[in-house]
N, C-alpha and C. Protein backbone atom coordinates (compact mmCIF):
# COMPACT_ATOMS: atom_id res chain seq x y z
N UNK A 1 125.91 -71.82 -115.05
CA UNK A 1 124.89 -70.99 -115.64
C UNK A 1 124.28 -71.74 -116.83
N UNK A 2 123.05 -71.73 -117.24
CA UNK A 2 122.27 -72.69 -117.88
C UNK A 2 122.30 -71.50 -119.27
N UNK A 3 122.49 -71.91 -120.32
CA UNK A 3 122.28 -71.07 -121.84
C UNK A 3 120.94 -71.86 -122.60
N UNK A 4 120.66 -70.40 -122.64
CA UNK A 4 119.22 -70.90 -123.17
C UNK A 4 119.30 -70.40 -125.09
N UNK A 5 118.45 -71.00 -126.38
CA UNK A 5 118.56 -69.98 -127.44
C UNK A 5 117.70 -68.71 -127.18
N UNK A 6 117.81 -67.94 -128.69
CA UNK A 6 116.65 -67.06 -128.45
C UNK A 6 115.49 -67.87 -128.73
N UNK A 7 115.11 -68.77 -129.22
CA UNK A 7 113.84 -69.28 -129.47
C UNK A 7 113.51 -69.55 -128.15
N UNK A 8 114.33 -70.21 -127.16
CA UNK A 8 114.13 -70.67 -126.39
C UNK A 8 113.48 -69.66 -124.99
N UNK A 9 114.24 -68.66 -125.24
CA UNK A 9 113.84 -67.18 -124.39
C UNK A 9 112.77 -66.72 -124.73
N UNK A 10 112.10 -66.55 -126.21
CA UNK A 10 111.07 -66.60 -126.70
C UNK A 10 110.33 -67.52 -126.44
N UNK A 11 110.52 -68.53 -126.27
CA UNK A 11 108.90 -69.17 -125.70
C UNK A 11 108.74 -69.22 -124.23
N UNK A 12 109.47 -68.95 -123.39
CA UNK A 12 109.72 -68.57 -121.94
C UNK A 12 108.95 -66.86 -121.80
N UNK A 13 109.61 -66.31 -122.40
CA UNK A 13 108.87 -65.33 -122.69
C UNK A 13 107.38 -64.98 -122.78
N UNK A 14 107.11 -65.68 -123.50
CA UNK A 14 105.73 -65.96 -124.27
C UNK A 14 104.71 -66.58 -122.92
N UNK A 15 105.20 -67.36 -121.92
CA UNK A 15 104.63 -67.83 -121.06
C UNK A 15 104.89 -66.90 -119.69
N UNK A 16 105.62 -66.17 -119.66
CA UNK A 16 105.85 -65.84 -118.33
C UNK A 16 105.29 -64.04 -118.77
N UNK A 17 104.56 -63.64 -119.58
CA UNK A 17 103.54 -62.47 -120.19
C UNK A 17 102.62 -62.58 -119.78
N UNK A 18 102.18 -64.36 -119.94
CA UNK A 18 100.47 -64.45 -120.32
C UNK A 18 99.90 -64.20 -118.60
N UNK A 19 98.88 -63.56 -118.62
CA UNK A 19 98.26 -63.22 -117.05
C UNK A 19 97.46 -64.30 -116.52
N UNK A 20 97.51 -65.61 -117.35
CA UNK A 20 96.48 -66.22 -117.20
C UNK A 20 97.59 -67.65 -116.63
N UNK A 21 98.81 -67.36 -116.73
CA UNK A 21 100.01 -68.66 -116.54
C UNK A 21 100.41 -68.41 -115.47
N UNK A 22 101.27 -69.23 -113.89
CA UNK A 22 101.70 -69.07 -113.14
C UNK A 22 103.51 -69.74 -113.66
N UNK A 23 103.72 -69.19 -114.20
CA UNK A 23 105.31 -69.74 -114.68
C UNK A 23 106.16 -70.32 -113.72
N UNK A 24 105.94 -70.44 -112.57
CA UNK A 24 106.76 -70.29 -111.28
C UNK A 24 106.87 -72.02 -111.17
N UNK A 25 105.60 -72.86 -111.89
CA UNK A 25 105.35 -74.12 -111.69
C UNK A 25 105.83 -74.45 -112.56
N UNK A 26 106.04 -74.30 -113.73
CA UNK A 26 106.12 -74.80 -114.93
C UNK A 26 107.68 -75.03 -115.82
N UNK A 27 108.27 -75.96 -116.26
CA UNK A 27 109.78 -76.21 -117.23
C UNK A 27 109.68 -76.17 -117.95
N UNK A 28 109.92 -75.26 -119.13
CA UNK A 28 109.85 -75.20 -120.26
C UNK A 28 111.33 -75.85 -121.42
N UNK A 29 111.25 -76.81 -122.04
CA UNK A 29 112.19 -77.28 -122.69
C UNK A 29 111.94 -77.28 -124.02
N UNK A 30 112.78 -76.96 -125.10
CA UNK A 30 112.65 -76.78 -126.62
C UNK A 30 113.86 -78.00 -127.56
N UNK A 31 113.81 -78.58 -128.24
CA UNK A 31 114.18 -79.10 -128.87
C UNK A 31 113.91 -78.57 -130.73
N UNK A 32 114.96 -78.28 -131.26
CA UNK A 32 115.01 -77.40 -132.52
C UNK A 32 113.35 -76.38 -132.27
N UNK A 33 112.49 -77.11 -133.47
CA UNK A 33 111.08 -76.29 -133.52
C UNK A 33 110.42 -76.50 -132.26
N UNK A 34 110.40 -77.86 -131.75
CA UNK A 34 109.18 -78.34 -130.70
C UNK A 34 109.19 -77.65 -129.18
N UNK A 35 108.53 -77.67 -128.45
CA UNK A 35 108.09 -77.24 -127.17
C UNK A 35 107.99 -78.08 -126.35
N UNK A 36 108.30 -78.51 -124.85
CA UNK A 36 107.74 -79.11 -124.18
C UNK A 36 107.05 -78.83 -122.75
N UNK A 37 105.75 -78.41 -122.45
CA UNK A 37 106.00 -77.68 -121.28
C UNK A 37 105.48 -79.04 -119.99
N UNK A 38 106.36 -78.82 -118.84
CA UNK A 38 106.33 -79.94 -118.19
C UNK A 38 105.89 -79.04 -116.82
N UNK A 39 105.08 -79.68 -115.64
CA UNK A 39 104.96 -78.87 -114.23
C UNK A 39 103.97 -79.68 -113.82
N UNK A 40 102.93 -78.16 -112.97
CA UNK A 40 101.71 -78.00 -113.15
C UNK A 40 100.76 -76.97 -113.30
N UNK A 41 99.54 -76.85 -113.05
CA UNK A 41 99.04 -76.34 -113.59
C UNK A 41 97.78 -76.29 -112.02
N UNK A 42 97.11 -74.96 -111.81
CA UNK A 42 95.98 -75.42 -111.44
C UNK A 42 94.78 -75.67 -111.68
N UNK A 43 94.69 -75.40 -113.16
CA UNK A 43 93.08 -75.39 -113.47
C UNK A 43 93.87 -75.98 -115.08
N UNK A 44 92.90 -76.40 -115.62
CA UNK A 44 92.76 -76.70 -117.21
C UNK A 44 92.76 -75.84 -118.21
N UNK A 45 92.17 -74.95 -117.67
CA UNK A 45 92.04 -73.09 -118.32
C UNK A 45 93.67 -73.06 -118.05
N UNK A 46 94.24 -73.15 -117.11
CA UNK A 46 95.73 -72.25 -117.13
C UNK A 46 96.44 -73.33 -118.08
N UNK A 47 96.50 -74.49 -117.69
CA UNK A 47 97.44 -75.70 -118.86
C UNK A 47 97.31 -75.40 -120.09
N UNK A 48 95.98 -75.01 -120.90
CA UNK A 48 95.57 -74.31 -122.33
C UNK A 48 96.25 -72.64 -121.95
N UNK A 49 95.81 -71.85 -121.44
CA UNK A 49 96.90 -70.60 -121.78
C UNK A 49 98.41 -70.88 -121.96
N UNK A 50 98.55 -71.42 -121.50
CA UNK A 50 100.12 -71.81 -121.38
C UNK A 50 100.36 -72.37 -123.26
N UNK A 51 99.90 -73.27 -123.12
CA UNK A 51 99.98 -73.72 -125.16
C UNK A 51 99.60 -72.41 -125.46
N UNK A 52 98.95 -71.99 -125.38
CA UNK A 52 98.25 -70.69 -126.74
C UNK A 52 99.02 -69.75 -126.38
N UNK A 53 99.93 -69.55 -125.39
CA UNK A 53 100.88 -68.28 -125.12
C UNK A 53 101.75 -68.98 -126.02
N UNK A 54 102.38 -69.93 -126.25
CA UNK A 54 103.85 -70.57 -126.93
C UNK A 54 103.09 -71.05 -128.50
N UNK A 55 101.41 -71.57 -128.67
CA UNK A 55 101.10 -71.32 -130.17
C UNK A 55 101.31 -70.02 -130.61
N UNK A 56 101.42 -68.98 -130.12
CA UNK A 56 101.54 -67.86 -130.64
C UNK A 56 102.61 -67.33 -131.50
N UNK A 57 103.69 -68.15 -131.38
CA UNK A 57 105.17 -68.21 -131.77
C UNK A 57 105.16 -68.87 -133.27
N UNK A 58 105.85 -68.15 -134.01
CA UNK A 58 105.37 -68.54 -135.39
C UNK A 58 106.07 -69.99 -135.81
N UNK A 59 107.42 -69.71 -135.16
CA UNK A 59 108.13 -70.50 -135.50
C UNK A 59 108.13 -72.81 -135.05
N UNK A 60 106.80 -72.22 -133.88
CA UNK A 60 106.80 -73.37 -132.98
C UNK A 60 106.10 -74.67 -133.98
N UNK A 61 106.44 -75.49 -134.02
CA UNK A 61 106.17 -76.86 -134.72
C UNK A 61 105.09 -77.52 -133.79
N UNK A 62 105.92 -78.59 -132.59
CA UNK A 62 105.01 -79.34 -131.99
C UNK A 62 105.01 -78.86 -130.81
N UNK A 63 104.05 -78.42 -129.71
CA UNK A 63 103.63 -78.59 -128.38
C UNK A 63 103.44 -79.81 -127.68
N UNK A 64 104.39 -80.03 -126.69
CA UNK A 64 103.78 -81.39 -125.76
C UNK A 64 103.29 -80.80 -124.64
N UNK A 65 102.08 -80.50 -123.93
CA UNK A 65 102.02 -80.36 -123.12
C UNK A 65 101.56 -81.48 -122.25
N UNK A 66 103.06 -81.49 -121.41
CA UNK A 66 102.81 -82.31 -120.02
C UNK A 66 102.30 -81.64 -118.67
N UNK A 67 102.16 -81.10 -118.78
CA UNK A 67 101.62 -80.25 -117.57
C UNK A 67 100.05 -80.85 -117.00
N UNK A 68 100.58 -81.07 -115.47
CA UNK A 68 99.45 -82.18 -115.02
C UNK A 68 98.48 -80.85 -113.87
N UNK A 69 97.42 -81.01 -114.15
CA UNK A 69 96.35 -79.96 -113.29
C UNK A 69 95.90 -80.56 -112.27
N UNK A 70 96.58 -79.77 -111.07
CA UNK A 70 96.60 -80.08 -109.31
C UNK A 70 95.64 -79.10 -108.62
N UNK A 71 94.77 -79.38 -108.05
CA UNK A 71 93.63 -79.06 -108.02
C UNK A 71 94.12 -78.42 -106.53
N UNK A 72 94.29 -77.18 -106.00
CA UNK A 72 94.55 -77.04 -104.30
C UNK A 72 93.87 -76.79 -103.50
């Protein structure tokens, strides 16, 4: 079984709300403050909701978004 923090549930959280994210594609990994979201994405619009669902988090420092947009 994989243990996640609460920050970490919180920014999982935060992405799997937004109506505009397909979470199903996407890994979300946290290191202390930072974020990393790794997948894909299908549009450019969804790769940006995805950051602005997890900027929303007060606590979040840096965003990497790796998330590469696959066009289907």
């Amino acid at each position: 079984m994989l243990s996640t923090t609460p920050f970490t549930d919180q920014v999982i959280s935060a992405v799997i709300h937004n109506p505009h994210v397909n979470p199903n594609t996407m890994h979300i990994e946290t290191r202390g403050d930072d974020v990393t979201i790794k997948g894909t994405a299908q549009t450019f619009f969804e790769k940006q909701m995805a950051q602005e669902a997890i900027r929303s988090i007060d606590r979040v420092n840096v965003i990497d978004n790796c998330l590469e947009v696959v066009w289907n």
